[in-house]
C-alpha atoms as a PDB file:
ATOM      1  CA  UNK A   1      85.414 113.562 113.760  1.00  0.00           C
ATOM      2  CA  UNK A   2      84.167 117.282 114.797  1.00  0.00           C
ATOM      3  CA  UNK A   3      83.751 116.022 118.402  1.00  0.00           C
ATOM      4  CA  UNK A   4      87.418 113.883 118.332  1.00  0.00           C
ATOM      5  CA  UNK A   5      90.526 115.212 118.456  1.00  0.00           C
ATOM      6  CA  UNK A   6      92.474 113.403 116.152  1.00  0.00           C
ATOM      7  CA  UNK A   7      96.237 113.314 117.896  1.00  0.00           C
ATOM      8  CA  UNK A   8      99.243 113.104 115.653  1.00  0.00           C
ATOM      9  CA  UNK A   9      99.956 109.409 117.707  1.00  0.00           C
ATOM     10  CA  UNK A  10      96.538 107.922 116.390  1.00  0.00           C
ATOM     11  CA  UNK A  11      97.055 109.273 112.769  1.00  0.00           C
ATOM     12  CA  UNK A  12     100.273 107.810 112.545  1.00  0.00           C
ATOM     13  CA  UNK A  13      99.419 104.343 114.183  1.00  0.00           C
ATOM     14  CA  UNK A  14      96.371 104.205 111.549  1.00  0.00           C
ATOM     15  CA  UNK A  15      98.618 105.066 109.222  1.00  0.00           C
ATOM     16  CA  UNK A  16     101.217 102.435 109.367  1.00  0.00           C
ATOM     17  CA  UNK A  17      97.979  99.773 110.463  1.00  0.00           C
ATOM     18  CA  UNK A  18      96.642 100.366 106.890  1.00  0.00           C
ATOM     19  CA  UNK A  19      99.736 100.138 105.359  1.00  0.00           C
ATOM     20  CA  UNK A  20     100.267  96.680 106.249  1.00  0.00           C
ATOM     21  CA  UNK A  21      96.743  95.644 104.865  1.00  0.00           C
ATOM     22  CA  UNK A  22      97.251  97.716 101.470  1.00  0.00           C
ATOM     23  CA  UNK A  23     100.347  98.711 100.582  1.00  0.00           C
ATOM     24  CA  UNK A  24     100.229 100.262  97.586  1.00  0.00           C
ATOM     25  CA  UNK A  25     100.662 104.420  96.914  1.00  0.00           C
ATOM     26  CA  UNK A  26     102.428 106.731  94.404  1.00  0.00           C
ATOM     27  CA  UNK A  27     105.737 107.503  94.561  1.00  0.00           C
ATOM     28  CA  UNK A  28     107.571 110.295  93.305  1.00  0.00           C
ATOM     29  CA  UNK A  29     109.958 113.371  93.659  1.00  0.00           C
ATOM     30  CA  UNK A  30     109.274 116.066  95.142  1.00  0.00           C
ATOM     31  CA  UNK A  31     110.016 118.080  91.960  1.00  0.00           C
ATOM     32  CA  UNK A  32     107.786 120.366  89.677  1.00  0.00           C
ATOM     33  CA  UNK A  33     106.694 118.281  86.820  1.00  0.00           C
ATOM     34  CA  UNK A  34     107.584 115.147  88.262  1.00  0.00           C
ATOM     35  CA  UNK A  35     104.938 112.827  88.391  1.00  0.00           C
ATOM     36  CA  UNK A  36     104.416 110.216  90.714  1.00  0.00           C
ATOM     37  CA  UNK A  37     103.615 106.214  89.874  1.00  0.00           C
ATOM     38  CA  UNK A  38     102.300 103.729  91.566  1.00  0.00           C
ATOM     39  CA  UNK A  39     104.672 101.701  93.424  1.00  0.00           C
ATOM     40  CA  UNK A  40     104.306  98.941  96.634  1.00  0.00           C
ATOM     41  CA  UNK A  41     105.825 100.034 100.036  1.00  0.00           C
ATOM     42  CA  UNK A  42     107.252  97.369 102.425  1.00  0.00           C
ATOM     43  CA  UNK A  43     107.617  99.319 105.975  1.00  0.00           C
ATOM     44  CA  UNK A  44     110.911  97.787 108.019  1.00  0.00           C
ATOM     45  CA  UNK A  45     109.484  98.439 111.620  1.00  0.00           C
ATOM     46  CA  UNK A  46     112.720  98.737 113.041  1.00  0.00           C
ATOM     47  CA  UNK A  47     114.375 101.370 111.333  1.00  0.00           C
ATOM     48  CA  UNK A  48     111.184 103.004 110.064  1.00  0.00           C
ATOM     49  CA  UNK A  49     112.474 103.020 106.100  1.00  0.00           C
ATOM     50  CA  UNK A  50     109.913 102.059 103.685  1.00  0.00           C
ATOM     51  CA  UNK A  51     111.189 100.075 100.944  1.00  0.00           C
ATOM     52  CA  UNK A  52     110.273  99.978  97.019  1.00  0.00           C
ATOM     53  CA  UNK A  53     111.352  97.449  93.967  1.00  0.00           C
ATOM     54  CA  UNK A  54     111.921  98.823  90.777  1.00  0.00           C
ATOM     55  CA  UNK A  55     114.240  98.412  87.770  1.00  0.00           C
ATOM     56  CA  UNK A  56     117.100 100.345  88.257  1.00  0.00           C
ATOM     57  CA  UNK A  57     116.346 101.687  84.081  1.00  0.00           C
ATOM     58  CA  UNK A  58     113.397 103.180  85.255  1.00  0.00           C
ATOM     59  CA  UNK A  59     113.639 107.327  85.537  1.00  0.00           C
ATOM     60  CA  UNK A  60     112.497 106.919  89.259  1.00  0.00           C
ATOM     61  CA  UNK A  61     115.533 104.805  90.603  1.00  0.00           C
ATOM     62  CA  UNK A  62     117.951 106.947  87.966  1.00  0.00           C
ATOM     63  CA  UNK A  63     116.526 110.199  89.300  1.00  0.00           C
ATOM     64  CA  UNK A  64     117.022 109.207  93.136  1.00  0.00           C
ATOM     65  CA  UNK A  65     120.279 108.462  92.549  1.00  0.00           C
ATOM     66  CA  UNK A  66     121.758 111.658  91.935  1.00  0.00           C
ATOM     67  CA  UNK A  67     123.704 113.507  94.735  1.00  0.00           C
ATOM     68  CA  UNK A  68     122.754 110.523  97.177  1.00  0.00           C
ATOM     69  CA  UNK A  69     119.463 111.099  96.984  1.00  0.00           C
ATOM     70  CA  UNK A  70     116.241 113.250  96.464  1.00  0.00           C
ATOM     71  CA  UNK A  71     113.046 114.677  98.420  1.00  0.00           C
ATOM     72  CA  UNK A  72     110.265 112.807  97.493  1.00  0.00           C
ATOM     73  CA  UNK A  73     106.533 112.698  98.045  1.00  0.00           C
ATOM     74  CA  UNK A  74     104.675 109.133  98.999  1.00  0.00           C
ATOM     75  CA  UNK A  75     100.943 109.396  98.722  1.00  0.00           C
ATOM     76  CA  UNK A  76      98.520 106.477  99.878  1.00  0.00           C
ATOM     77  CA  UNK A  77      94.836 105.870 100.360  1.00  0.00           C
ATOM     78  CA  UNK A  78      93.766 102.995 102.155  1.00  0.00           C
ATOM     79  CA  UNK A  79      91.948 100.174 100.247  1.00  0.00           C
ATOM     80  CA  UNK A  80      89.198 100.874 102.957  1.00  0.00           C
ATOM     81  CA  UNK A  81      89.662 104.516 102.787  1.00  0.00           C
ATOM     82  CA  UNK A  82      89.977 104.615 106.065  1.00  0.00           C
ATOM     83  CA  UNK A  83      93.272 106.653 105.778  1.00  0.00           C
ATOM     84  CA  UNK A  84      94.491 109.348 103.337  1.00  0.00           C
ATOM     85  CA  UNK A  85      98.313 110.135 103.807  1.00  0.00           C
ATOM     86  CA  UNK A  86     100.683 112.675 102.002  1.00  0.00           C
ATOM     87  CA  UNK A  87     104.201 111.482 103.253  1.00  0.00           C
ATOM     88  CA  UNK A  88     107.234 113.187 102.760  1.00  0.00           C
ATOM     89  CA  UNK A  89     110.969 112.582 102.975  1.00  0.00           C
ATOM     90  CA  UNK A  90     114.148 111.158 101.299  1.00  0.00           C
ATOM     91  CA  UNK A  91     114.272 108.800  98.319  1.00  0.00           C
ATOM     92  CA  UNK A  92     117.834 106.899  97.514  1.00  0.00           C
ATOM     93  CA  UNK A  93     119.241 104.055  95.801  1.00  0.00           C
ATOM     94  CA  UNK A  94     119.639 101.206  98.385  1.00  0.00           C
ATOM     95  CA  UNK A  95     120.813  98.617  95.541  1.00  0.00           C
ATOM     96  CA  UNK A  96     120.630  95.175  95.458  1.00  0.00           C
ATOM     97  CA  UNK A  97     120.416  93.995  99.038  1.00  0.00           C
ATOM     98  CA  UNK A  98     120.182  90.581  99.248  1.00  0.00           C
ATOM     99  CA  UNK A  99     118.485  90.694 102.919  1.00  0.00           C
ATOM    100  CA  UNK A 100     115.505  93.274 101.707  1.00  0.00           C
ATOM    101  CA  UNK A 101     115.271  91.254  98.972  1.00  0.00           C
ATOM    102  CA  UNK A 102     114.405  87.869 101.018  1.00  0.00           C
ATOM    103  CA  UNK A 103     112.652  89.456 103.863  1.00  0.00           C
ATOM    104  CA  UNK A 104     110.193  90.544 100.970  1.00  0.00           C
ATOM    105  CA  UNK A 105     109.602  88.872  98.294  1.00  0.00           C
ATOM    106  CA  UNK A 106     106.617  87.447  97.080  1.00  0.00           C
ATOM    107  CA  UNK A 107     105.024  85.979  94.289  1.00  0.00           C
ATOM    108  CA  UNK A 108     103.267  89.721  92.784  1.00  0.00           C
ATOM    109  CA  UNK A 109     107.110  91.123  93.050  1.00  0.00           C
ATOM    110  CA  UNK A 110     108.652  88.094  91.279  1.00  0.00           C
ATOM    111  CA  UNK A 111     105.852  88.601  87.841  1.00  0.00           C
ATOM    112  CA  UNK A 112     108.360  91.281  87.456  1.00  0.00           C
ATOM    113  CA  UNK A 113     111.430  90.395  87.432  1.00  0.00           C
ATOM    114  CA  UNK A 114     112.013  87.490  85.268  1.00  0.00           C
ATOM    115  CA  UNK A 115     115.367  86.450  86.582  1.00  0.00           C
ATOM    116  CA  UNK A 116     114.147  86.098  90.506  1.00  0.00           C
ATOM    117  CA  UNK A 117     115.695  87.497  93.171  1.00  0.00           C
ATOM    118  CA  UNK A 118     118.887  87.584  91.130  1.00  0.00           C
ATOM    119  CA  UNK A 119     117.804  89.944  88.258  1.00  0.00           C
ATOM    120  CA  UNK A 120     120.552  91.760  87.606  1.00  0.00           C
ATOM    121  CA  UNK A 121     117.921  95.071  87.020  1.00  0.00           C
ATOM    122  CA  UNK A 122     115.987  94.843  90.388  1.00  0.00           C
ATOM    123  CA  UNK A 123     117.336  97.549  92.796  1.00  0.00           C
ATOM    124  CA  UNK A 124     115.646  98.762  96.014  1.00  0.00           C
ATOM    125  CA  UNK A 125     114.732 102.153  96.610  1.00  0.00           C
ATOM    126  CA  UNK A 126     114.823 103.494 100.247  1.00  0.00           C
ATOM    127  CA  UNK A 127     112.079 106.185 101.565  1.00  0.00           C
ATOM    128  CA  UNK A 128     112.963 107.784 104.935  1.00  0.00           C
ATOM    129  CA  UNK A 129     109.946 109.826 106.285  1.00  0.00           C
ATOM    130  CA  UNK A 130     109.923 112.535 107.933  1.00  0.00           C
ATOM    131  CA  UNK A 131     106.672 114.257 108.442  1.00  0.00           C
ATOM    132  CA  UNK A 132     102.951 113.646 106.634  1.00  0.00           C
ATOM    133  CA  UNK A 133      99.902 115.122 106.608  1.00  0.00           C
ATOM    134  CA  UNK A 134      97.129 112.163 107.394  1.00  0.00           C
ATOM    135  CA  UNK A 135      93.614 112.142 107.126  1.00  0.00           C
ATOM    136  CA  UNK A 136      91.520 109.357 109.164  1.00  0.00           C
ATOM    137  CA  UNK A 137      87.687 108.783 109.005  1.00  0.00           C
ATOM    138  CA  UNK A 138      86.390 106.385 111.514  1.00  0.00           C
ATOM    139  CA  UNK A 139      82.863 104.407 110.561  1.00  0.00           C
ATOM    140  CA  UNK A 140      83.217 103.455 107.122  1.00  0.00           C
ATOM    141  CA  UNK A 141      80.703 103.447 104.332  1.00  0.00           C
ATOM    142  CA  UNK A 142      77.878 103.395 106.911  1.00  0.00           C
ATOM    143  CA  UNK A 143      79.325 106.511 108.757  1.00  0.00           C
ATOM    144  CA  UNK A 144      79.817 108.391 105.884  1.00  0.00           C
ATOM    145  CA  UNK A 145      76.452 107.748 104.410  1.00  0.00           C
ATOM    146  CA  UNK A 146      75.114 109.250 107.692  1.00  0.00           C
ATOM    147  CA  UNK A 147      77.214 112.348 107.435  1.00  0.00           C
ATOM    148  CA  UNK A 148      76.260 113.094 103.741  1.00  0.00           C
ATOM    149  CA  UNK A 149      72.536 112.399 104.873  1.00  0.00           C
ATOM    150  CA  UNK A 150      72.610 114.782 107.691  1.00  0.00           C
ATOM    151  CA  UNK A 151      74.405 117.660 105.732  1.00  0.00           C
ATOM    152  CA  UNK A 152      72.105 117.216 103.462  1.00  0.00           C
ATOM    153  CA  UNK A 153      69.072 117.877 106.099  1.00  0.00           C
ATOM    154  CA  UNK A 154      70.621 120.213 107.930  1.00  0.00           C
ATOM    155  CA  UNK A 155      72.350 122.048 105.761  1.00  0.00           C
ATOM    156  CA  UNK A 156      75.437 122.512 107.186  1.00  0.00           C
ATOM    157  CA  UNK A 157      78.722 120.118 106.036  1.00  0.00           C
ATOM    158  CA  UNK A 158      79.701 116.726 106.845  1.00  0.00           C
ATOM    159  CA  UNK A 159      82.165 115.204 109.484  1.00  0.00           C
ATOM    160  CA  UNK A 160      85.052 113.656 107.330  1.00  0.00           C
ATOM    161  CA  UNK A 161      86.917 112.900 109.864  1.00  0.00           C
ATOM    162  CA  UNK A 162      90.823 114.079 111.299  1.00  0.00           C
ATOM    163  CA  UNK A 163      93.910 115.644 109.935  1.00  0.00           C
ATOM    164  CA  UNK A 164      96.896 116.075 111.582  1.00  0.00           C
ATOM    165  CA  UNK A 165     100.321 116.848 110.636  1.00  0.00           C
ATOM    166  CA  UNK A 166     102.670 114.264 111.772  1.00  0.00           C
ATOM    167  CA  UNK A 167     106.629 114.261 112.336  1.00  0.00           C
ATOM    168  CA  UNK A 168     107.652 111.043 111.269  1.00  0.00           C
ATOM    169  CA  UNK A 169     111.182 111.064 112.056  1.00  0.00           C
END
Protein backbone atom coordinates (compact mmCIF):
# COMPACT_ATOMS: atom_id res chain seq x y z
CA UNK A 1 0.00 0.00 0.00
CA UNK A 2 3.17 2.44 -0.66
CA UNK A 3 0.95 4.52 -3.01
CA UNK A 4 -2.37 4.39 -0.37
CA UNK A 5 -2.71 6.10 2.53
CA UNK A 6 -4.16 3.87 4.83
CA UNK A 7 -6.55 6.30 7.19
CA UNK A 8 -7.19 5.28 10.75
CA UNK A 9 -11.29 5.15 9.50
CA UNK A 10 -10.49 2.32 6.86
CA UNK A 11 -8.23 0.31 9.33
CA UNK A 12 -10.75 0.29 11.82
CA UNK A 13 -13.82 -0.51 9.49
CA UNK A 14 -11.58 -3.56 8.11
CA UNK A 15 -10.98 -4.30 11.32
CA UNK A 16 -14.31 -4.83 12.83
CA UNK A 17 -15.47 -6.32 8.93
CA UNK A 18 -13.03 -9.23 9.62
CA UNK A 19 -13.99 -9.67 12.91
CA UNK A 20 -17.37 -10.65 12.12
CA UNK A 21 -16.13 -13.32 9.53
CA UNK A 22 -13.37 -14.77 12.05
CA UNK A 23 -13.59 -14.05 15.34
CA UNK A 24 -11.13 -15.64 17.02
CA UNK A 25 -7.69 -13.83 18.69
CA UNK A 26 -5.63 -14.08 21.93
CA UNK A 27 -6.52 -12.59 24.85
CA UNK A 28 -4.58 -11.56 27.67
CA UNK A 29 -3.27 -8.95 30.26
CA UNK A 30 -1.35 -6.53 29.63
CA UNK A 31 1.18 -7.78 32.23
CA UNK A 32 4.89 -9.02 31.96
CA UNK A 33 4.78 -12.72 31.88
CA UNK A 34 1.29 -12.98 31.21
CA UNK A 35 0.52 -14.89 28.35
CA UNK A 36 -2.26 -14.58 26.19
CA UNK A 37 -4.83 -17.61 24.94
CA UNK A 38 -6.92 -17.97 22.44
CA UNK A 39 -10.32 -16.89 23.09
CA UNK A 40 -13.63 -15.91 20.61
CA UNK A 41 -14.72 -12.19 20.56
CA UNK A 42 -18.43 -11.29 20.01
CA UNK A 43 -18.36 -7.32 19.12
CA UNK A 44 -21.84 -5.56 20.59
CA UNK A 45 -22.06 -2.76 17.84
CA UNK A 46 -23.79 -0.54 19.99
CA UNK A 47 -21.73 -0.01 22.83
CA UNK A 48 -18.51 -1.08 21.11
CA UNK A 49 -17.55 -3.84 24.07
CA UNK A 50 -16.27 -7.02 22.80
CA UNK A 51 -17.40 -9.88 24.70
CA UNK A 52 -15.57 -13.32 25.75
CA UNK A 53 -16.93 -16.78 27.50
CA UNK A 54 -14.84 -18.42 29.81
CA UNK A 55 -15.04 -20.35 33.10
CA UNK A 56 -14.92 -18.11 35.76
CA UNK A 57 -11.90 -20.93 37.40
CA UNK A 58 -9.84 -20.06 34.70
CA UNK A 59 -6.69 -17.56 35.77
CA UNK A 60 -7.94 -15.15 32.95
CA UNK A 61 -11.51 -14.32 34.39
CA UNK A 62 -9.82 -14.57 38.19
CA UNK A 63 -7.07 -12.20 37.13
CA UNK A 64 -9.56 -9.53 35.51
CA UNK A 65 -11.38 -9.45 38.38
CA UNK A 66 -9.20 -7.80 40.69
CA UNK A 67 -9.63 -4.03 41.46
CA UNK A 68 -12.57 -3.95 38.79
CA UNK A 69 -10.57 -4.76 36.23
CA UNK A 70 -7.21 -4.96 34.25
CA UNK A 71 -5.39 -3.57 30.96
CA UNK A 72 -5.33 -6.11 28.58
CA UNK A 73 -3.99 -6.82 25.13
CA UNK A 74 -6.43 -8.50 22.25
CA UNK A 75 -4.46 -9.66 19.27
CA UNK A 76 -6.21 -11.00 15.97
CA UNK A 77 -5.26 -12.01 12.47
CA UNK A 78 -7.81 -12.43 10.03
CA UNK A 79 -8.57 -15.98 8.71
CA UNK A 80 -7.83 -14.25 5.27
CA UNK A 81 -5.01 -12.31 6.61
CA UNK A 82 -6.33 -9.56 5.36
CA UNK A 83 -6.01 -7.74 8.78
CA UNK A 84 -3.43 -7.89 11.61
CA UNK A 85 -4.65 -5.99 14.82
CA UNK A 86 -2.94 -5.38 18.29
CA UNK A 87 -5.94 -4.00 20.41
CA UNK A 88 -5.70 -2.60 23.62
CA UNK A 89 -7.92 -1.67 26.55
CA UNK A 90 -9.84 -2.84 29.70
CA UNK A 91 -10.67 -6.43 30.64
CA UNK A 92 -13.47 -7.04 33.59
CA UNK A 93 -15.74 -9.51 34.91
CA UNK A 94 -19.22 -8.86 33.35
CA UNK A 95 -20.75 -12.16 35.07
CA UNK A 96 -23.43 -14.11 34.13
CA UNK A 97 -25.67 -11.96 31.98
CA UNK A 98 -28.42 -13.68 30.87
CA UNK A 99 -28.98 -11.19 27.73
CA UNK A 100 -25.11 -11.65 26.38
CA UNK A 101 -25.60 -14.96 26.99
CA UNK A 102 -28.75 -15.39 24.48
CA UNK A 103 -27.78 -12.80 22.03
CA UNK A 104 -24.71 -15.23 21.57
CA UNK A 105 -24.78 -18.42 21.92
CA UNK A 106 -24.15 -21.01 19.62
CA UNK A 107 -23.58 -24.47 19.23
CA UNK A 108 -19.19 -24.19 19.34
CA UNK A 109 -19.84 -22.11 22.81
CA UNK A 110 -22.30 -24.69 24.23
CA UNK A 111 -19.34 -27.96 23.59
CA UNK A 112 -18.12 -26.11 26.54
CA UNK A 113 -20.19 -25.71 28.95
CA UNK A 114 -21.97 -28.81 29.77
CA UNK A 115 -24.80 -27.34 31.75
CA UNK A 116 -26.05 -24.77 28.79
CA UNK A 117 -26.62 -21.45 29.18
CA UNK A 118 -27.17 -22.10 32.87
CA UNK A 119 -23.68 -23.44 33.87
CA UNK A 120 -23.16 -22.19 36.94
CA UNK A 121 -19.09 -21.66 35.78
CA UNK A 122 -19.71 -19.67 32.50
CA UNK A 123 -19.03 -15.92 33.15
CA UNK A 124 -18.54 -13.21 30.49
CA UNK A 125 -15.61 -11.19 30.25
CA UNK A 126 -15.95 -7.56 28.93
CA UNK A 127 -13.07 -5.88 26.63
CA UNK A 128 -13.45 -2.09 26.17
CA UNK A 129 -10.98 -0.80 23.46
CA UNK A 130 -9.40 1.94 23.31
CA UNK A 131 -6.76 2.32 20.73
CA UNK A 132 -4.93 -0.53 18.27
CA UNK A 133 -2.38 -0.65 16.04
CA UNK A 134 -3.86 -2.40 12.61
CA UNK A 135 -2.22 -3.65 9.75
CA UNK A 136 -4.34 -4.12 6.34
CA UNK A 137 -3.06 -5.67 3.03
CA UNK A 138 -5.40 -5.33 0.17
CA UNK A 139 -5.08 -8.16 -2.85
CA UNK A 140 -4.70 -11.30 -1.16
CA UNK A 141 -2.53 -14.25 -1.98
CA UNK A 142 -2.31 -13.05 -5.61
CA UNK A 143 -1.13 -9.50 -4.50
CA UNK A 144 1.28 -10.64 -2.28
CA UNK A 145 2.81 -13.13 -4.60
CA UNK A 146 3.36 -10.11 -6.92
CA UNK A 147 5.05 -8.06 -4.28
CA UNK A 148 7.49 -10.87 -3.17
CA UNK A 149 8.13 -11.43 -7.03
CA UNK A 150 8.96 -7.89 -7.73
CA UNK A 151 11.25 -7.40 -4.60
CA UNK A 152 12.77 -10.11 -5.59
CA UNK A 153 13.64 -8.54 -9.25
CA UNK A 154 14.15 -5.39 -8.23
CA UNK A 155 15.71 -5.63 -5.31
CA UNK A 156 14.18 -3.36 -3.24
CA UNK A 157 11.23 -4.59 -0.48
CA UNK A 158 7.73 -5.47 -0.84
CA UNK A 159 4.40 -3.47 -0.36
CA UNK A 160 2.70 -5.17 2.74
CA UNK A 161 0.29 -3.01 2.95
CA UNK A 162 -1.02 -0.11 5.88
CA UNK A 163 -0.59 0.54 9.51
CA UNK A 164 -2.18 2.94 11.38
CA UNK A 165 -2.70 3.60 14.92
CA UNK A 166 -6.27 3.81 15.76
CA UNK A 167 -8.23 5.40 18.86
CA UNK A 168 -10.89 3.14 19.46
CA UNK A 169 -12.73 4.80 22.09
Amino acid sequence: MAEDILSPQEAEEAFWEHLKKSNTGMLGLDQPGYHAQPMTAFREEETGAIWFFTRDETDLAKDAAVAGGQSAMFHYGSKDQHVWACISGQLSVHGHDREVIDRYWNPILAAWYPDGKDDPNLTILRFDAEDARIWVQKGGLVRFAFEIAKANITKTTPDEGGVVDVNLQ
